[in-house]
C-alpha atoms as a PDB file:
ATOM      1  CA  UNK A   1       0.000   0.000   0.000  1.00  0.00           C
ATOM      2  CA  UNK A   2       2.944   2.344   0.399  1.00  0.00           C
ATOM      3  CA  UNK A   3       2.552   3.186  -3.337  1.00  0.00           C
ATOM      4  CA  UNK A   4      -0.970   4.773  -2.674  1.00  0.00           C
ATOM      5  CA  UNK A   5       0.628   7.183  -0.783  1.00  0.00           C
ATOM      6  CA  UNK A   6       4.647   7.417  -2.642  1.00  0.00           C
ATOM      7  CA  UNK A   7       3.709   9.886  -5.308  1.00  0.00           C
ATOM      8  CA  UNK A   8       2.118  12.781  -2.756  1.00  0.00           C
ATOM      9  CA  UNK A   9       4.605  12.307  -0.119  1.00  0.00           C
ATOM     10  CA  UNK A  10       7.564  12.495  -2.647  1.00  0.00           C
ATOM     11  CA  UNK A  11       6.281  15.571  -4.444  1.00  0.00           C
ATOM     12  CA  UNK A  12       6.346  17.187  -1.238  1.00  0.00           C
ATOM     13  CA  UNK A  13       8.915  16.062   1.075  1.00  0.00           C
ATOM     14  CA  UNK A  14      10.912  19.094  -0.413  1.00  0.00           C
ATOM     15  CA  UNK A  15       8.755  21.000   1.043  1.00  0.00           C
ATOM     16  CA  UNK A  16       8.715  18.943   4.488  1.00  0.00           C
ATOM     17  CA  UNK A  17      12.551  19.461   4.601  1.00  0.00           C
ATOM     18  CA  UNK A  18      12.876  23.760   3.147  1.00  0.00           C
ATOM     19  CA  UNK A  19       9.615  24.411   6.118  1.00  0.00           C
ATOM     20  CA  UNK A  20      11.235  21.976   8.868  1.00  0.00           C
ATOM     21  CA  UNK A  21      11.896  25.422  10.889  1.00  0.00           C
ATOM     22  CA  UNK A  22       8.160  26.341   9.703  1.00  0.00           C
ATOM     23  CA  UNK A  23       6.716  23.323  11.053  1.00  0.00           C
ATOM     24  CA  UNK A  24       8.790  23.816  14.588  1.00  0.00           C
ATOM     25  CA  UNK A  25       6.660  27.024  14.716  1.00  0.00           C
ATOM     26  CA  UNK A  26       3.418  25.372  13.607  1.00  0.00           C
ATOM     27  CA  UNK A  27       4.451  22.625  16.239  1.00  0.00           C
ATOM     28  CA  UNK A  28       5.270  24.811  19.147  1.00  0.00           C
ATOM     29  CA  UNK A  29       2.173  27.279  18.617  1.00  0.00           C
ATOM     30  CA  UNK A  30      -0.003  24.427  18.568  1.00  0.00           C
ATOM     31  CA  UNK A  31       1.373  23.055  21.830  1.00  0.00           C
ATOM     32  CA  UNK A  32       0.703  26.829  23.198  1.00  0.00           C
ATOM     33  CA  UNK A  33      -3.310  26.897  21.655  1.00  0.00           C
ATOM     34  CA  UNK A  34      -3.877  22.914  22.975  1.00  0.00           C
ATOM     35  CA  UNK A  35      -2.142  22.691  25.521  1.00  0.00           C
ATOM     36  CA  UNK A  36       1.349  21.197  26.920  1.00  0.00           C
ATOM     37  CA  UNK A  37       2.658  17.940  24.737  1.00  0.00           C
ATOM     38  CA  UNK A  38       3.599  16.444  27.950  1.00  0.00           C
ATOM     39  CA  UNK A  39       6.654  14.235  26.206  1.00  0.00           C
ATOM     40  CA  UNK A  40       7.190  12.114  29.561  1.00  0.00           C
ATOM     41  CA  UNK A  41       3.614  11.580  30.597  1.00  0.00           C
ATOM     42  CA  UNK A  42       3.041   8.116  30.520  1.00  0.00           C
ATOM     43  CA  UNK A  43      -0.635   7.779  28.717  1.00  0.00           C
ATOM     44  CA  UNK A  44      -3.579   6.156  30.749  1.00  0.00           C
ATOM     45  CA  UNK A  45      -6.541   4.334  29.866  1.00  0.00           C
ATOM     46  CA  UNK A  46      -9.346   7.300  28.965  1.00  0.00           C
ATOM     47  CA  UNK A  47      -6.858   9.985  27.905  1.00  0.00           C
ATOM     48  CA  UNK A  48      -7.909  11.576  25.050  1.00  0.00           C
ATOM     49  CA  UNK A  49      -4.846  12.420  22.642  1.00  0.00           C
ATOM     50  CA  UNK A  50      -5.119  14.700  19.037  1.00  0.00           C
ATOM     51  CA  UNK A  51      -2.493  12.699  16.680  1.00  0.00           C
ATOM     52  CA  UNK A  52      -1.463  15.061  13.732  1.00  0.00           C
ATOM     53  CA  UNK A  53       0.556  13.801  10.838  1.00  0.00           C
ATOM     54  CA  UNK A  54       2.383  17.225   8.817  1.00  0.00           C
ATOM     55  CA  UNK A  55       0.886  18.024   5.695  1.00  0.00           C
ATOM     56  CA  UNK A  56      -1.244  14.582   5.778  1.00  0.00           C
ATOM     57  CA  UNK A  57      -4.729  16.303   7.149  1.00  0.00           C
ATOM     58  CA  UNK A  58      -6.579  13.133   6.416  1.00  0.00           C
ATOM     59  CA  UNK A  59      -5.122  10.917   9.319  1.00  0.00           C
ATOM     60  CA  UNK A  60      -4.949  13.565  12.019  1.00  0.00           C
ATOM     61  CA  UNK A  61      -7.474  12.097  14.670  1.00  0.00           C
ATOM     62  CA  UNK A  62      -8.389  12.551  18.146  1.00  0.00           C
ATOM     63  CA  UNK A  63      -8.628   9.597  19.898  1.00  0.00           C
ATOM     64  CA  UNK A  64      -9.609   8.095  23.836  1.00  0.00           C
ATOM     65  CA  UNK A  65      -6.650   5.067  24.931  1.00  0.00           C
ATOM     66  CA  UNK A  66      -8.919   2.114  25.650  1.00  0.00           C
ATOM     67  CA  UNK A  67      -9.149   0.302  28.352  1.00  0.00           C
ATOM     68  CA  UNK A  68      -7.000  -2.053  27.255  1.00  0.00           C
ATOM     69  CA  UNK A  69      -4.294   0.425  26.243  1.00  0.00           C
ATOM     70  CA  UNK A  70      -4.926   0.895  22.619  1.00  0.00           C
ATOM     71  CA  UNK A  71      -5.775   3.276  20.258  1.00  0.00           C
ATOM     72  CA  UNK A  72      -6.769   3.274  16.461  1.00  0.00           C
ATOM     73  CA  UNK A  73      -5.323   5.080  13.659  1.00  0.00           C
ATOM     74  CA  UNK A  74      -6.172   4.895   9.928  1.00  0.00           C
ATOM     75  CA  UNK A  75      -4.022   2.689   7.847  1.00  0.00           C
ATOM     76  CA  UNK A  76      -1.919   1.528  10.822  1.00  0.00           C
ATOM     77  CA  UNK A  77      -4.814   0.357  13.284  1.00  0.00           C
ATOM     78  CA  UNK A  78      -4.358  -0.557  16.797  1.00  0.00           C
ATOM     79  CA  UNK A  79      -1.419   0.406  18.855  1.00  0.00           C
ATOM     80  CA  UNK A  80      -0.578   0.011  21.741  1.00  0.00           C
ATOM     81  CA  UNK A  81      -0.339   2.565  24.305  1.00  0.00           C
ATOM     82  CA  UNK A  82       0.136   0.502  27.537  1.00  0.00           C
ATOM     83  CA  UNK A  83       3.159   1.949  29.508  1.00  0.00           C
ATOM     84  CA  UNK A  84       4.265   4.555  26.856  1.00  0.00           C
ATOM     85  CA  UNK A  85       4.841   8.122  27.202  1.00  0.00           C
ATOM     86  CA  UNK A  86       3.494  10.767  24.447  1.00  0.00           C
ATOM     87  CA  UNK A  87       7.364  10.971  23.037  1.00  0.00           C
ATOM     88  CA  UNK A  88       7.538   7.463  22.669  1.00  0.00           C
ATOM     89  CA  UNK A  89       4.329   7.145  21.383  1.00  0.00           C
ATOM     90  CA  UNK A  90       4.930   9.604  18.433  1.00  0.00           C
ATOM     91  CA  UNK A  91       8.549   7.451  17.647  1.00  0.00           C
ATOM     92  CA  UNK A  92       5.969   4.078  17.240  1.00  0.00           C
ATOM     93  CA  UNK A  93       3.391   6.110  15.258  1.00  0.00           C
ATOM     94  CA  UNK A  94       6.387   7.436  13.106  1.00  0.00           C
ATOM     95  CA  UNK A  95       7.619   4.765  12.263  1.00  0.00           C
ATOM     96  CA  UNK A  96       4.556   2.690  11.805  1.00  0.00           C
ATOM     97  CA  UNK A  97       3.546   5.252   8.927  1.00  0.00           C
ATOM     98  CA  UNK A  98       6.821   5.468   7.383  1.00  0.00           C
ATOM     99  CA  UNK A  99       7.265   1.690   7.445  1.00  0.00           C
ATOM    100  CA  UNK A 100       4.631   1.286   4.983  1.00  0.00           C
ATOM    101  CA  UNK A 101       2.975   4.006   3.786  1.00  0.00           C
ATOM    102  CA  UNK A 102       5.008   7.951   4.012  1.00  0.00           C
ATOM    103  CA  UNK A 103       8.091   9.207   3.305  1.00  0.00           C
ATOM    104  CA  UNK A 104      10.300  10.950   6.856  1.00  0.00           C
ATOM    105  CA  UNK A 105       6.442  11.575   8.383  1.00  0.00           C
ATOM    106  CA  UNK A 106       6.294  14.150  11.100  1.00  0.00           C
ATOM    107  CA  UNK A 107       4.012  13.341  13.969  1.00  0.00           C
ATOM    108  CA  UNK A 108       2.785  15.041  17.013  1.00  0.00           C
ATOM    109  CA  UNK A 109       0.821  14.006  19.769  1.00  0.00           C
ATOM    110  CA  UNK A 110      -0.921  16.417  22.220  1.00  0.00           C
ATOM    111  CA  UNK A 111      -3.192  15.108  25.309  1.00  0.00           C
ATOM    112  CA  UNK A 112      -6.232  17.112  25.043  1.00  0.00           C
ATOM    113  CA  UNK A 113      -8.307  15.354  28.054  1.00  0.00           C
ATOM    114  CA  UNK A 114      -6.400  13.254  31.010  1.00  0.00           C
ATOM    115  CA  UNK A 115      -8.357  10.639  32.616  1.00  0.00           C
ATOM    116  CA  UNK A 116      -8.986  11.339  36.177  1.00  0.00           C
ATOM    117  CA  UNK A 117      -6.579   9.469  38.700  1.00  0.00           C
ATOM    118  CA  UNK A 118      -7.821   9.034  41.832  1.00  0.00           C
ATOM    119  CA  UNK A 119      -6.413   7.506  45.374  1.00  0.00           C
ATOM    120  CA  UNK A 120      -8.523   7.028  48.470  1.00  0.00           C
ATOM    121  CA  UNK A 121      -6.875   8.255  51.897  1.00  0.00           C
ATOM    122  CA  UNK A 122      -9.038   7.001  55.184  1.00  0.00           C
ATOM    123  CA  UNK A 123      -8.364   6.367  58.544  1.00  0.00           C
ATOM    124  CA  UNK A 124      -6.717   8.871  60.481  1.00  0.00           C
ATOM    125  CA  UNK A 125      -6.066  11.801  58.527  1.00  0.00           C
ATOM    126  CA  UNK A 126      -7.776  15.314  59.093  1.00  0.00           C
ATOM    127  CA  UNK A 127     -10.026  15.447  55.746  1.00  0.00           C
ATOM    128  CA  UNK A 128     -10.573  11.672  54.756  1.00  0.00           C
ATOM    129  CA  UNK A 129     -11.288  11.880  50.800  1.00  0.00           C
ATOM    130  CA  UNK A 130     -10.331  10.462  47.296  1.00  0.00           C
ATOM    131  CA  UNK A 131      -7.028  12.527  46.191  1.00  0.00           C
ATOM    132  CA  UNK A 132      -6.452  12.985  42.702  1.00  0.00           C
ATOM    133  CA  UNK A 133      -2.954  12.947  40.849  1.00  0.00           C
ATOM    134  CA  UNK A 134      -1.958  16.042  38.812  1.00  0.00           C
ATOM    135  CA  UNK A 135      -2.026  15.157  35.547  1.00  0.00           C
ATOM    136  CA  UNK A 136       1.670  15.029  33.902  1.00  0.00           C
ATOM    137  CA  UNK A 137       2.861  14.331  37.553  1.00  0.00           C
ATOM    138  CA  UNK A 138       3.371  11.733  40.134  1.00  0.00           C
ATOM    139  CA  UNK A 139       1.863  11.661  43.312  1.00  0.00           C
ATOM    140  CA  UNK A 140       4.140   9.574  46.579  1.00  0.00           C
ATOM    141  CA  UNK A 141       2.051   8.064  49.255  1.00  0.00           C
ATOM    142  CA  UNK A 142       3.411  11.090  51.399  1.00  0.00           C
ATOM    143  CA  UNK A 143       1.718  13.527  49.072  1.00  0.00           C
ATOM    144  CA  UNK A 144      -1.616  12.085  48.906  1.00  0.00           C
ATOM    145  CA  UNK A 145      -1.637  12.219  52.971  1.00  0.00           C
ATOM    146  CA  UNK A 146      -0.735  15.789  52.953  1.00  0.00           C
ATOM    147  CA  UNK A 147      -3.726  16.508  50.225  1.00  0.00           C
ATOM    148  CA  UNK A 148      -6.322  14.571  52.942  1.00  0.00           C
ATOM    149  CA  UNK A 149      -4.722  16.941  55.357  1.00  0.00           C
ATOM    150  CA  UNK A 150      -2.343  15.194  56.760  1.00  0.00           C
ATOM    151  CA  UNK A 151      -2.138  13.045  59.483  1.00  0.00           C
ATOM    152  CA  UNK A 152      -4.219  13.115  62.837  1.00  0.00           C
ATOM    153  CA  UNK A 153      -3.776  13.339  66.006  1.00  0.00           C
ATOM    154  CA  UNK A 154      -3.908   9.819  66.853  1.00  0.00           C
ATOM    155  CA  UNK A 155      -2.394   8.605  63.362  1.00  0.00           C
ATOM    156  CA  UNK A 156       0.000   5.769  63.391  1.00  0.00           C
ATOM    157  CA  UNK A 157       2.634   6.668  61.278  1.00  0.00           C
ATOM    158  CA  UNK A 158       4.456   3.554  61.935  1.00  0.00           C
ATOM    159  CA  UNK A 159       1.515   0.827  60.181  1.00  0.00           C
ATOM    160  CA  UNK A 160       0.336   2.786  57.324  1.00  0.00           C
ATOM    161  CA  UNK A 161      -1.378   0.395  54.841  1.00  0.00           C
ATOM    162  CA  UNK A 162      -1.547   0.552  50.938  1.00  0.00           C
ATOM    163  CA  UNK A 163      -3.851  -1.629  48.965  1.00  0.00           C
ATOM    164  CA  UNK A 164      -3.614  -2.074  45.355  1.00  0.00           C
ATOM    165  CA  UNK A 165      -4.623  -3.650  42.468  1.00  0.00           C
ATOM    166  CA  UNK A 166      -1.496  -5.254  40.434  1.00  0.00           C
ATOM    167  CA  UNK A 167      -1.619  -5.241  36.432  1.00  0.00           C
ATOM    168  CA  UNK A 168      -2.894  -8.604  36.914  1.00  0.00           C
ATOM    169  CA  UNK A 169      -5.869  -8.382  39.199  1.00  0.00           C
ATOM    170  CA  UNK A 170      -4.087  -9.607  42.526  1.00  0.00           C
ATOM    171  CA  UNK A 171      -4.764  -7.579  45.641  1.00  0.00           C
ATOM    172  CA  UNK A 172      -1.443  -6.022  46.754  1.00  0.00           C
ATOM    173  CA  UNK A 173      -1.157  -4.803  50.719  1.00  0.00           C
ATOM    174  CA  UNK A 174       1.774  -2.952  51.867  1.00  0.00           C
ATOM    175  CA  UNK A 175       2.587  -1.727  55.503  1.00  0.00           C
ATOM    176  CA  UNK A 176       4.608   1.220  55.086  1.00  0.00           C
ATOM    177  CA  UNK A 177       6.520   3.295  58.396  1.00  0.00           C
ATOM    178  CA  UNK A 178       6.026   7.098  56.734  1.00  0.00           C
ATOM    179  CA  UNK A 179       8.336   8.101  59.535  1.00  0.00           C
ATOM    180  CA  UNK A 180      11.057   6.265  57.597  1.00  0.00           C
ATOM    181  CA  UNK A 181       9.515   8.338  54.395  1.00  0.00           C
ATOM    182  CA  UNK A 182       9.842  11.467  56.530  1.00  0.00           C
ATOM    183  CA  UNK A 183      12.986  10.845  57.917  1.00  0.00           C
ATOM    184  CA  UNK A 184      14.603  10.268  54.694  1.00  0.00           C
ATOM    185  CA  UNK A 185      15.656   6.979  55.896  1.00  0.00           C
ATOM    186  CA  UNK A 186      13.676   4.386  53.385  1.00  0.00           C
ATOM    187  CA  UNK A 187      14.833   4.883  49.715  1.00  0.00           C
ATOM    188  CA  UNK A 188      11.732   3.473  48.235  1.00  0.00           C
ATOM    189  CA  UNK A 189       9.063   7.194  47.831  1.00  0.00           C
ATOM    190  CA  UNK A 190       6.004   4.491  47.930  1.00  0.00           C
ATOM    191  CA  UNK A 191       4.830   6.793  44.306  1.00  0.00           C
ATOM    192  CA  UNK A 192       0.854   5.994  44.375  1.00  0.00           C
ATOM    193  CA  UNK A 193      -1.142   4.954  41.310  1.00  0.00           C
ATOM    194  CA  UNK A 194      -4.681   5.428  40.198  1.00  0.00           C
ATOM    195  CA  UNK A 195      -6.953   3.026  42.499  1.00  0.00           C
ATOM    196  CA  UNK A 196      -4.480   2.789  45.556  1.00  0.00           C
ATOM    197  CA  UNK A 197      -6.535   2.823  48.934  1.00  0.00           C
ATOM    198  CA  UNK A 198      -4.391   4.327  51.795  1.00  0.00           C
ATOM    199  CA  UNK A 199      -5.432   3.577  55.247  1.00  0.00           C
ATOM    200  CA  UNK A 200      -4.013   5.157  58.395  1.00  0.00           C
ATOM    201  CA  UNK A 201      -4.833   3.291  61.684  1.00  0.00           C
ATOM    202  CA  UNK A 202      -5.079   5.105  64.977  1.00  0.00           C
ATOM    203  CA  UNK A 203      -2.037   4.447  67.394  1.00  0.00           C
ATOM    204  CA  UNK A 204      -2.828   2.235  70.559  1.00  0.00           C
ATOM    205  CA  UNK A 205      -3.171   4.537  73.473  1.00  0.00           C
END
């Protein structure tokens, strides 16, 4: 199929390489009109992503990442998403296209809607609620307590629990001592992800 598409992309990848500074300026005042590219954040299930292909208007698309970590592009079809950031995402999409079908394509990916990310933090806290993670960021176990107002009176900082789902359904439960976390002392920041329930228990008086 690459010859459905040879002719059009040769006639004007002269132009793709005299505008490359053109299409830096295209690129960068799309970023400012759509918002940040976000080249590290790893995509979620229910982001919703714009995919733009230079000069090829008829396979820009916005798309939502499934639920299984895929999205759907014409030509190429599904690809995966799982576990990729937008950067690498536009290197697979890249090279997908100019595998069969265009000549040096330039892609871009912008995140136009992020999925919510929530984790719950109960127990002994001062404002017990679900805490979402800034999009484009990570959230540590440490964070999330100081967003549910930190820790009580009574908190045990010593048997803090975190219960999570693993990538393949198993229920995960971690005691954590956030004094360590304070202290500096445990080199592990206990980073939350979406669907982590953080319990505090009250200390024994």
């Amino acid at each position: 199929m690459k010859t459905r598409f040879f002719g059009r992309t040769f006639a004007v990848v002269g132009r793709w390489l005299a505008g490359a500074a053109l299409a830096g300026g295209l690129a960068t005042a799309r970023l400012g009109a759509e918002g940040t590219a976000g080249g590290d954040y790893v995509l979620h299930p229910g982001d919703v992503v714009k995919v733009q292909v230079f000069l090829e208007p008829d396979l820009d698309r916005e798309v939502r990442v499934s639920r299984d970590g895929q999205i759907g592009l014409p030509l190429i079809g599904q690809v995966d998403v799982k576990d990729r950031t937008v950067g690498a995402l536009e290197a697979v999409v890249r090279d997908l296209y100019e595998r069969e079908f265009l000549v040096n394509p330039q892609v871009n990916i912008t995140v136009l809607k992020y999925e919510a990310r929530t984790v719950n933090v109960l127990g002994s806290v001062n404002s017990p609620q679900a805490v979402e993670i800034p999009s484009e960021q990570s959230m540590t176990l440490l964070d999330a307590i100081s967003r549910a107002g930190g820790f009580s009176r009574l908190a045990d900082r010593r048997r803090v629990r975190l219960t999570r789902i693993s990538s393949d359904g198993r229920t995960e439960n971690h005691t954590i001592d956030a004094d360590e976390l304070i202290s500096g002392k445990s080199e592990r920041p206990w980073v939350v992800i979406k669907g982590d329930v953080i319990f505090v228990p009250e200390r024994m008086i």
